[in-house]
Each structure stands twice: as C-alpha cells, then as structure tokens.
PDB file of N, CA and C in Angstrom:
ATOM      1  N   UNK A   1      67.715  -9.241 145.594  1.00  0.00           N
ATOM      2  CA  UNK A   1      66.824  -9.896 146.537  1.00  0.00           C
ATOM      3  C   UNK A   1      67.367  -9.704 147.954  1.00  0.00           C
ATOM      4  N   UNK A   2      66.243  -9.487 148.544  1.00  0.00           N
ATOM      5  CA  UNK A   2      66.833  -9.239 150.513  1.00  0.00           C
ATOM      6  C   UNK A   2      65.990 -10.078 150.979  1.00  0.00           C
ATOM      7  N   UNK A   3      66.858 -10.831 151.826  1.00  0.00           N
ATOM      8  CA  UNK A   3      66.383 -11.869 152.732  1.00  0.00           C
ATOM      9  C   UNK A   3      66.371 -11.088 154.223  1.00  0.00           C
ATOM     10  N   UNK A   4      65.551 -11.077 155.049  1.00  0.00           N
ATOM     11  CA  UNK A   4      66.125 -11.068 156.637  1.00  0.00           C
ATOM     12  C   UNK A   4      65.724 -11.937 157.589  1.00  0.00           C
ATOM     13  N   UNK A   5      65.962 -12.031 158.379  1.00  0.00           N
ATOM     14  CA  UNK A   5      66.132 -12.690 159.466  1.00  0.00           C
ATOM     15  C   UNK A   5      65.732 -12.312 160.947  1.00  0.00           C
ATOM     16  N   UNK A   6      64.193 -12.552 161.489  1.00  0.00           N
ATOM     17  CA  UNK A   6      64.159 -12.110 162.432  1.00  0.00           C
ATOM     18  C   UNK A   6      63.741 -13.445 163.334  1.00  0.00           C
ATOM     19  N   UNK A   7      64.010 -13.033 164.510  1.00  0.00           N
ATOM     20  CA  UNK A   7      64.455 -13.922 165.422  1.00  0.00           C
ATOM     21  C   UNK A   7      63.866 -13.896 166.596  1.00  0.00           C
ATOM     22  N   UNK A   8      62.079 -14.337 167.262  1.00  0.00           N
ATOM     23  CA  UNK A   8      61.320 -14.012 168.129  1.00  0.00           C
ATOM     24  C   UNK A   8      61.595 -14.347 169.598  1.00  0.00           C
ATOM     25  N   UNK A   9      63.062 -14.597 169.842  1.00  0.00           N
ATOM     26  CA  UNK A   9      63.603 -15.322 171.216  1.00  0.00           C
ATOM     27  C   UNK A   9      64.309 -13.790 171.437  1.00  0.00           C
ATOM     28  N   UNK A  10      64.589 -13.299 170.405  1.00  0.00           N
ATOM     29  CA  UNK A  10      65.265 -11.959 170.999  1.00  0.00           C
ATOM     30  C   UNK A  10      64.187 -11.034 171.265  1.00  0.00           C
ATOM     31  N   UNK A  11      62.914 -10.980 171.245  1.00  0.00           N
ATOM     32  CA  UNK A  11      61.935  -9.956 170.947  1.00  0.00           C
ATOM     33  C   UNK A  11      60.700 -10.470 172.270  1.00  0.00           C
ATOM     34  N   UNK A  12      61.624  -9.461 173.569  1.00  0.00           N
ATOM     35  CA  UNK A  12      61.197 -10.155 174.961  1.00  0.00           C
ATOM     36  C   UNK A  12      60.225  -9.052 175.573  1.00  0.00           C
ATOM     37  N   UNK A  13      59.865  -8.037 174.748  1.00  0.00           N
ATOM     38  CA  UNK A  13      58.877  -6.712 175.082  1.00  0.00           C
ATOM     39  C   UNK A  13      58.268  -6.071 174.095  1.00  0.00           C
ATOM     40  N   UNK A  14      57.394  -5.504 174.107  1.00  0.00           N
ATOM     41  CA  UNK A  14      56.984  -4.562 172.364  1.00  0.00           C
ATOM     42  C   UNK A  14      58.172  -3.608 171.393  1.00  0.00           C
ATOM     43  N   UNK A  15      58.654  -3.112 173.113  1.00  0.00           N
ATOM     44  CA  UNK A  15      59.704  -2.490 172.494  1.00  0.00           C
ATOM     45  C   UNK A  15      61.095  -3.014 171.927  1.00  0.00           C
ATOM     46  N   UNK A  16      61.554  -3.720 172.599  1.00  0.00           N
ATOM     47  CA  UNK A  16      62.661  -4.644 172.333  1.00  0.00           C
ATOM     48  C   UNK A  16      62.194  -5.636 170.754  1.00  0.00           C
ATOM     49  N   UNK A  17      60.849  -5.986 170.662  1.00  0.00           N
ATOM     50  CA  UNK A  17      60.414  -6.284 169.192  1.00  0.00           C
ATOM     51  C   UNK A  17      60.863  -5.539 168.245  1.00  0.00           C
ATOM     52  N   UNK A  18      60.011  -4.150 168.445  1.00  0.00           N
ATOM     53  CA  UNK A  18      60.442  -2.945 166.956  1.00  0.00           C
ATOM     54  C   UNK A  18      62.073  -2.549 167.351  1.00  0.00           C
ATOM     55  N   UNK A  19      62.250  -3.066 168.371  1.00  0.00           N
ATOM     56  CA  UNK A  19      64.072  -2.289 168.196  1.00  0.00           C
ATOM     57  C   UNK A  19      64.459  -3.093 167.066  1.00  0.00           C
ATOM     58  N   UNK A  20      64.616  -4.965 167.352  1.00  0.00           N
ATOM     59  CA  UNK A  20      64.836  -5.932 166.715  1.00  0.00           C
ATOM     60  C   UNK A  20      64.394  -5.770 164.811  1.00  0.00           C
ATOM     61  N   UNK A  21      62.939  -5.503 164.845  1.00  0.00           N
ATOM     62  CA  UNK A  21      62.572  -5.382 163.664  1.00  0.00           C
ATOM     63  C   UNK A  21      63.556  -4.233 163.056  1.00  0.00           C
ATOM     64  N   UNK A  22      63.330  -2.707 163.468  1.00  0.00           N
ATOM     65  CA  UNK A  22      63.754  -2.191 163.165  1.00  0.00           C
ATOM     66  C   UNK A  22      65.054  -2.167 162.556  1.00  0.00           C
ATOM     67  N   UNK A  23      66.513  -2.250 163.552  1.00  0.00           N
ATOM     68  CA  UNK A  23      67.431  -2.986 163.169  1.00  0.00           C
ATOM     69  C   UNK A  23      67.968  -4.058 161.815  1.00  0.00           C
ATOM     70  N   UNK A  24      67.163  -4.689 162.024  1.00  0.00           N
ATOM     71  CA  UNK A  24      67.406  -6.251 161.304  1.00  0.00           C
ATOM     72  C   UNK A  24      66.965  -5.796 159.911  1.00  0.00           C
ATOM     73  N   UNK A  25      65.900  -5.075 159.635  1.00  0.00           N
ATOM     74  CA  UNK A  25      65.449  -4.733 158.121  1.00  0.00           C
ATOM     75  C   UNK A  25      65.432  -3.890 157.907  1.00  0.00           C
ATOM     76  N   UNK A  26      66.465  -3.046 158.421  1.00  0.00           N
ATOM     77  CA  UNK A  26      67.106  -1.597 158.206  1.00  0.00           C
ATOM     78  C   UNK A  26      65.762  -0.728 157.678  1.00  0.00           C
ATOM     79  N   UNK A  27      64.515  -0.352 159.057  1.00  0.00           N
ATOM     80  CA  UNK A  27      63.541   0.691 158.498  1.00  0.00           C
ATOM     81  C   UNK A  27      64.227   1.781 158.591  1.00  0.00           C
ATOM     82  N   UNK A  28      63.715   2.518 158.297  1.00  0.00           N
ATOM     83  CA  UNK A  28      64.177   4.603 158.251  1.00  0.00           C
ATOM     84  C   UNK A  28      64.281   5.070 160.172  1.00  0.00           C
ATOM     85  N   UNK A  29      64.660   6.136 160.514  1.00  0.00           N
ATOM     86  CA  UNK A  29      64.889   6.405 161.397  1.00  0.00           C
ATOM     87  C   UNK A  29      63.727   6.966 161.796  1.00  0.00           C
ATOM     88  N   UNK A  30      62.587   7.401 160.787  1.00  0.00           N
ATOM     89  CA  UNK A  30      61.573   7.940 161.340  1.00  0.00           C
ATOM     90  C   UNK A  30      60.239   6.434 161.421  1.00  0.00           C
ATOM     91  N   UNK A  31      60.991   5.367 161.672  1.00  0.00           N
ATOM     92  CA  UNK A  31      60.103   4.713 161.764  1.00  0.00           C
ATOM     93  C   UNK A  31      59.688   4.295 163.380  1.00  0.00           C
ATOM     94  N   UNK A  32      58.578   4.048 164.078  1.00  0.00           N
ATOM     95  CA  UNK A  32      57.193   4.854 164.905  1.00  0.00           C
ATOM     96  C   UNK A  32      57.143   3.416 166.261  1.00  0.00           C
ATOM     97  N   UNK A  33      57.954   2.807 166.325  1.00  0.00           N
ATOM     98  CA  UNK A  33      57.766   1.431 167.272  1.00  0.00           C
ATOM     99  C   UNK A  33      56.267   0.923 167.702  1.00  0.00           C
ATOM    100  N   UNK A  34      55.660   1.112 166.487  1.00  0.00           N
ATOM    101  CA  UNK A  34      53.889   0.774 166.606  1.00  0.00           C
ATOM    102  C   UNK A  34      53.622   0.033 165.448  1.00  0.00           C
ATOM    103  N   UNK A  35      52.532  -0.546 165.589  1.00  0.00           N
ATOM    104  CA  UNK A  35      51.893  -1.801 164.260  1.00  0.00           C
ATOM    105  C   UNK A  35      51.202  -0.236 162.975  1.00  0.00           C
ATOM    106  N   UNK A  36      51.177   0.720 163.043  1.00  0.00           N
ATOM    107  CA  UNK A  36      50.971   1.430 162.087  1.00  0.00           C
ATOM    108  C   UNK A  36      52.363   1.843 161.139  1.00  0.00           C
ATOM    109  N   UNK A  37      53.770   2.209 161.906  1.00  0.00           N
ATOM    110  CA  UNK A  37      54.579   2.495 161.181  1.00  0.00           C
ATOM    111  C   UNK A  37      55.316   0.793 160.689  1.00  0.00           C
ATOM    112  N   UNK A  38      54.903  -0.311 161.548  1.00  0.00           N
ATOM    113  CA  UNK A  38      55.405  -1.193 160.790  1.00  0.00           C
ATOM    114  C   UNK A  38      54.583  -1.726 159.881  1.00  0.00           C
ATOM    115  N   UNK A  39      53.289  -1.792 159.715  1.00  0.00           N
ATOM    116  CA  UNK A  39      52.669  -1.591 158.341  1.00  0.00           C
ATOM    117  C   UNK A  39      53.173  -0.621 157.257  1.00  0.00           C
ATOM    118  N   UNK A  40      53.529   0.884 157.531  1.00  0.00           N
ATOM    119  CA  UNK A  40      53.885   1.529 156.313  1.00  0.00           C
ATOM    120  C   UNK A  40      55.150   1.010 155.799  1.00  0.00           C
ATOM    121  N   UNK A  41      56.119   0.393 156.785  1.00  0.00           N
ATOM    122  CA  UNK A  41      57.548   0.347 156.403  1.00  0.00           C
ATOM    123  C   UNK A  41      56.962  -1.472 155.512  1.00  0.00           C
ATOM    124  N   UNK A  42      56.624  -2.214 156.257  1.00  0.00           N
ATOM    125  CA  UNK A  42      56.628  -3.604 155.538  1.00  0.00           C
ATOM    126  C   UNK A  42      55.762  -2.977 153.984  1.00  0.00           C
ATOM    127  N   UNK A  43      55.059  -2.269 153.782  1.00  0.00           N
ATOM    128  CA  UNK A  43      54.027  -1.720 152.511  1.00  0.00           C
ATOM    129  C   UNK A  43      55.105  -1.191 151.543  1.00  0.00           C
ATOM    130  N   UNK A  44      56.136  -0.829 151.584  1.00  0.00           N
ATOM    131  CA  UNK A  44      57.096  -0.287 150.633  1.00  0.00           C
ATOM    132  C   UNK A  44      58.207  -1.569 150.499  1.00  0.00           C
ATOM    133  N   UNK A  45      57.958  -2.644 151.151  1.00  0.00           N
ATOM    134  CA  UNK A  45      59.230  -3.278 150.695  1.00  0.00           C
ATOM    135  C   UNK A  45      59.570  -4.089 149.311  1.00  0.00           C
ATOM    136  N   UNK A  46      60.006  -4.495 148.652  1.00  0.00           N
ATOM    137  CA  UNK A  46      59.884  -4.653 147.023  1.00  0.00           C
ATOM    138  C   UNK A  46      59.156  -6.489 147.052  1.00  0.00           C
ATOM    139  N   UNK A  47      58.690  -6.984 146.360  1.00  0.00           N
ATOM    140  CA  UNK A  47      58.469  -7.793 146.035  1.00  0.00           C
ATOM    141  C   UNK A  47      59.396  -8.939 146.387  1.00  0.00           C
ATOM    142  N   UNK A  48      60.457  -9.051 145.783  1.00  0.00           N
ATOM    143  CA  UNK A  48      61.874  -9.879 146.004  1.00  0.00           C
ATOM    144  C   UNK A  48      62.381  -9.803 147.430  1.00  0.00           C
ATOM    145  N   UNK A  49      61.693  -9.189 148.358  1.00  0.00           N
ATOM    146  CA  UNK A  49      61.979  -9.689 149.445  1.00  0.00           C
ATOM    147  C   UNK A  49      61.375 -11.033 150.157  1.00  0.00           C
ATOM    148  N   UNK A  50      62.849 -11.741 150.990  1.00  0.00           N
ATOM    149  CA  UNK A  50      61.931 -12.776 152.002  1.00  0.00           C
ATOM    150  C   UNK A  50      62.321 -12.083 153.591  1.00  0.00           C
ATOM    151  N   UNK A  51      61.391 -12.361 153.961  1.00  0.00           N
ATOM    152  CA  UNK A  51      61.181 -12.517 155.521  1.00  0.00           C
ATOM    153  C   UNK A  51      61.519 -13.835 156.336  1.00  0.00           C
ATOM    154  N   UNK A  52      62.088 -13.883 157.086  1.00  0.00           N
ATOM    155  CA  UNK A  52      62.167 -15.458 157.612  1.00  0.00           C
ATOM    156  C   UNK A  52      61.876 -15.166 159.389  1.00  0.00           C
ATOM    157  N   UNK A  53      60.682 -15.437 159.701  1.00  0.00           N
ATOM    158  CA  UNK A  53      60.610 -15.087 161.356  1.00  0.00           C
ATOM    159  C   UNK A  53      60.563 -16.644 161.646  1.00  0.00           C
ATOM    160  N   UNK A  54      61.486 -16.672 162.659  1.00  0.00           N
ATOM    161  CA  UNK A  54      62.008 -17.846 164.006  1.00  0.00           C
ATOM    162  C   UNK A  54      61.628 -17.695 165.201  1.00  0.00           C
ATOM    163  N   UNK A  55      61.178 -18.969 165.787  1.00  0.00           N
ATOM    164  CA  UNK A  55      61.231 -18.788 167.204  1.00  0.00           C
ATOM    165  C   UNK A  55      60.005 -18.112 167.206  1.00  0.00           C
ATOM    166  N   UNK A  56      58.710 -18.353 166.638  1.00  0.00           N
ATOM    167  CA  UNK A  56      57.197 -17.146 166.860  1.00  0.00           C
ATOM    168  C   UNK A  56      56.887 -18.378 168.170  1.00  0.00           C
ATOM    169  N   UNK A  57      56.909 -18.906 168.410  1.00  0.00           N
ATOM    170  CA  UNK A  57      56.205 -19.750 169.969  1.00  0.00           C
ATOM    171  C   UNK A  57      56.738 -18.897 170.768  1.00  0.00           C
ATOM    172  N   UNK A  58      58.582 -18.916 170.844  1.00  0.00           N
ATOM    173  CA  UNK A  58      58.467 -18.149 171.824  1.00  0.00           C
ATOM    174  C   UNK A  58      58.535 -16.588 171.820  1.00  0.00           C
ATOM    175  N   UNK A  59      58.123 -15.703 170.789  1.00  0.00           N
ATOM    176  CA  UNK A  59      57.515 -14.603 170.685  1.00  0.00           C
ATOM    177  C   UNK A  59      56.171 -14.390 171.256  1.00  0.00           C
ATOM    178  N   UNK A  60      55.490 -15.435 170.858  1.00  0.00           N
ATOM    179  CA  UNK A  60      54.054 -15.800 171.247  1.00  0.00           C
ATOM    180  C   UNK A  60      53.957 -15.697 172.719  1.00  0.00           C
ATOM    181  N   UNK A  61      54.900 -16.719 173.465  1.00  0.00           N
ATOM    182  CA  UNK A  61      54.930 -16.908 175.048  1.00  0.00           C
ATOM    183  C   UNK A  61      55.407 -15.240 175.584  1.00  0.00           C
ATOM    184  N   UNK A  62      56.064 -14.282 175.022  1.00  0.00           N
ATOM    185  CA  UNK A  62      57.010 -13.201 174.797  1.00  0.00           C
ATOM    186  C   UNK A  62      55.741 -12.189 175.418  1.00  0.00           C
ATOM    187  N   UNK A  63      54.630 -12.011 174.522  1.00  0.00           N
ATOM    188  CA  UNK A  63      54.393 -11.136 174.212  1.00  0.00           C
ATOM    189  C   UNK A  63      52.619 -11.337 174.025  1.00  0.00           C
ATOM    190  N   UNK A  64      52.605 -12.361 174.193  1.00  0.00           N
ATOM    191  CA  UNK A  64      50.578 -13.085 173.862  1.00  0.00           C
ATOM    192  C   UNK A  64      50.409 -12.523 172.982  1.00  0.00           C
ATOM    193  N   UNK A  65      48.849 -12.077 173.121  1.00  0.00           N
ATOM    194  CA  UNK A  65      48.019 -11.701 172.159  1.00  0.00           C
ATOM    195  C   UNK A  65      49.223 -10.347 171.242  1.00  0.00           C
ATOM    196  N   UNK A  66      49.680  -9.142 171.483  1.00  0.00           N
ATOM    197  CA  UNK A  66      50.302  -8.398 170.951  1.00  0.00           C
ATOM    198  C   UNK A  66      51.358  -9.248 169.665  1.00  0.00           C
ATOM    199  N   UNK A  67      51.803 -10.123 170.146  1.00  0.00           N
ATOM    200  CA  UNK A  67      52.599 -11.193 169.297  1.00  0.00           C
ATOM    201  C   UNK A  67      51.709 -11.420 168.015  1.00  0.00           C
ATOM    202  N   UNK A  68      50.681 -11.585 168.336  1.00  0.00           N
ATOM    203  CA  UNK A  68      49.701 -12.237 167.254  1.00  0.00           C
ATOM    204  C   UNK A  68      49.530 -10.976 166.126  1.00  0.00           C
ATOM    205  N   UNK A  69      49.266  -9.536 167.155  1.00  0.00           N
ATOM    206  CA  UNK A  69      49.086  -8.587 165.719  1.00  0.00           C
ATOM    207  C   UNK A  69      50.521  -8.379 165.202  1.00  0.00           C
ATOM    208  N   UNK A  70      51.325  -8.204 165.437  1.00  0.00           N
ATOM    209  CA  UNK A  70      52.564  -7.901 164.916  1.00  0.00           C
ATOM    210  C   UNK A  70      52.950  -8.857 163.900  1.00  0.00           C
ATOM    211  N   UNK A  71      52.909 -10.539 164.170  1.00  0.00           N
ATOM    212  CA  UNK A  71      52.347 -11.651 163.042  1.00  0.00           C
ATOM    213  C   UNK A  71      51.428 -11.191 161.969  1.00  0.00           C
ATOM    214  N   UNK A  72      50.264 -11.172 162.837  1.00  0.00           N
ATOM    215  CA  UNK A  72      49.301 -10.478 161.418  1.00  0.00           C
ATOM    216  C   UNK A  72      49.550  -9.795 160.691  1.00  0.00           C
ATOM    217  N   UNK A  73      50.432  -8.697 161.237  1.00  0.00           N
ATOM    218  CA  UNK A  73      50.742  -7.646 160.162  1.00  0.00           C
ATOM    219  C   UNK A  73      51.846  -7.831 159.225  1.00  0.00           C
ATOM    220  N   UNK A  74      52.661  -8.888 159.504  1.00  0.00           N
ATOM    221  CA  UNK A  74      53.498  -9.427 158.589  1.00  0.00           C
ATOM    222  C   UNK A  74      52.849 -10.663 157.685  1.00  0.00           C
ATOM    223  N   UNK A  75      51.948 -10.902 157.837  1.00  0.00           N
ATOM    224  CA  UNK A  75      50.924 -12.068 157.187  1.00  0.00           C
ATOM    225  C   UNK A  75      50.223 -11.120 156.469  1.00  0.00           C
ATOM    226  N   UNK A  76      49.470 -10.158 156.929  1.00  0.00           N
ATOM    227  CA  UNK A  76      48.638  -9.516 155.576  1.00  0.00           C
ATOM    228  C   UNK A  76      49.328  -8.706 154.429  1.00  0.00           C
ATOM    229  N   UNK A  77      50.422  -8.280 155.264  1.00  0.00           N
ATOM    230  CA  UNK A  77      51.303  -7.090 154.294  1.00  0.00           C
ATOM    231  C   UNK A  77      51.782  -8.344 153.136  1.00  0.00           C
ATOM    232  N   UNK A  78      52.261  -9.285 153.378  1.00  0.00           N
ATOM    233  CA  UNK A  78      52.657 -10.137 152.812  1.00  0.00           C
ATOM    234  C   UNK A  78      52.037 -10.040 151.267  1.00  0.00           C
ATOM    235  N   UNK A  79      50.434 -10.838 152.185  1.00  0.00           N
ATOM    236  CA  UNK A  79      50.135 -11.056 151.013  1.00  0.00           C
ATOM    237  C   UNK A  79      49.574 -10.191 149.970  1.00  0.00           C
ATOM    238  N   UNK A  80      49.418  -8.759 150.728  1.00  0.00           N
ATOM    239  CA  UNK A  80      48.862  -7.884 150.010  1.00  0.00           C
ATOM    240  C   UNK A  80      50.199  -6.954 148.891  1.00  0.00           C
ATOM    241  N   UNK A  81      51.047  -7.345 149.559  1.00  0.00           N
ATOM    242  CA  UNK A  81      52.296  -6.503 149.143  1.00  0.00           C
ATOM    243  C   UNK A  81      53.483  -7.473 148.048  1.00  0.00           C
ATOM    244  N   UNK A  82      52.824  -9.064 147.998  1.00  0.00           N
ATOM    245  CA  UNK A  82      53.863  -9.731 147.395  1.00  0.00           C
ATOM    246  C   UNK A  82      55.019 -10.327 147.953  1.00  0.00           C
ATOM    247  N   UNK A  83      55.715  -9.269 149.486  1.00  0.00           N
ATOM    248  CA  UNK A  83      57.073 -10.091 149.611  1.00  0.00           C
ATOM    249  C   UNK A  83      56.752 -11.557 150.193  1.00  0.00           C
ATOM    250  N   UNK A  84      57.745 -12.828 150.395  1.00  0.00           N
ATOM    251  CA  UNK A  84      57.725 -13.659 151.071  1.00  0.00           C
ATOM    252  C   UNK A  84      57.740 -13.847 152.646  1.00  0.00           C
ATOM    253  N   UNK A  85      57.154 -14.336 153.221  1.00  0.00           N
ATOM    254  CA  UNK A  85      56.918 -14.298 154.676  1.00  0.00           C
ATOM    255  C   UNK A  85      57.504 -16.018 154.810  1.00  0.00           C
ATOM    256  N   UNK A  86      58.050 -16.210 155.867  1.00  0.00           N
ATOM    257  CA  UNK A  86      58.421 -17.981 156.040  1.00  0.00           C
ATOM    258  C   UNK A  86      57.941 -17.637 157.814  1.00  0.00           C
ATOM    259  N   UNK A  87      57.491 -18.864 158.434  1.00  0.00           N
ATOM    260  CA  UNK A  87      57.456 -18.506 159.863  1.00  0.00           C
ATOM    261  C   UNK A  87      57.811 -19.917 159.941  1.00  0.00           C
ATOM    262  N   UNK A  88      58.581 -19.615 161.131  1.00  0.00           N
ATOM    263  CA  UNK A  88      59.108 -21.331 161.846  1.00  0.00           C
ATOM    264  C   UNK A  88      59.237 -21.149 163.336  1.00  0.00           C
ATOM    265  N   UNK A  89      57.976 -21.932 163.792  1.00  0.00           N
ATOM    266  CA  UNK A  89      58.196 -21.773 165.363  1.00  0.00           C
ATOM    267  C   UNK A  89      59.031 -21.940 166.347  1.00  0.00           C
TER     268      UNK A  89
END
C-alpha cells in the first residue's frame, strides 16, 4: 500500500503544483506538467493507494479556478480508478 502526501501550501503556481505532484508520487520522467498527463499517471495507480491532499483552501486561494480542475481530476480518477482520495482543507 502507498500512501502520499500532498501538500497545497507548497503548490503556489501550476507549475510549482506538477513539480510538487510530480515529486511526491514519484510519476515517470516523461510525465507532461498538464491535467492530461496527470490523468494518465493518477489512471495507472493501483487500487491500494491513498492520496491525502492538505491545505486545498489554500491551493484554492493559490491557484482559483485551475485549483478546482486539478481537484477534479483527483476526485474523478479516484473514483473511477478505485485509489483513495482524503482532502483536508
């Protein structure tokens, strides 16, 4: 089981987001700092994973509306894909 830990106080630009994501849940090197390659990478992750995102208010304040799809896309992959998602503002 893999837990990670991402942390929306560190994630102060789009880019500085997918660095963070990237990083933290060890994607591939060919992964794309866009909501398409972080859909393919969250779409392969196993079941037995949790997600734990912190601090989404101030991701939210971070980043507005863009905040929200990058959420979404960890909310639908979720549920379409099985792993656990936790969000704590």
């Amino acid at each position: 089981m893999s837990i990670f830990v991402l942390d929306g106080k560190d994630m102060i630009s789009k880019e500085e987001a997918y660095r963070v994501i990237k990083t933290t849940m060890q994607f591939p090197e060919w992964f794309g700092a866009n909501l398409d390659a972080l859909a393919d990478c969250l779409g392969e992750l196993p079941k037995e994973t949790s997600i734990v995102f912190v601090n989404t208010a101030i991701l939210l304040e971070n980043l507005g509306e863009y905040a929200e799809k990058i959420l979404d896309c960890f909310r639908d992959l979720s549920e379409e894909c099985g792993f656990q998602l936790i969000e704590k503002k």
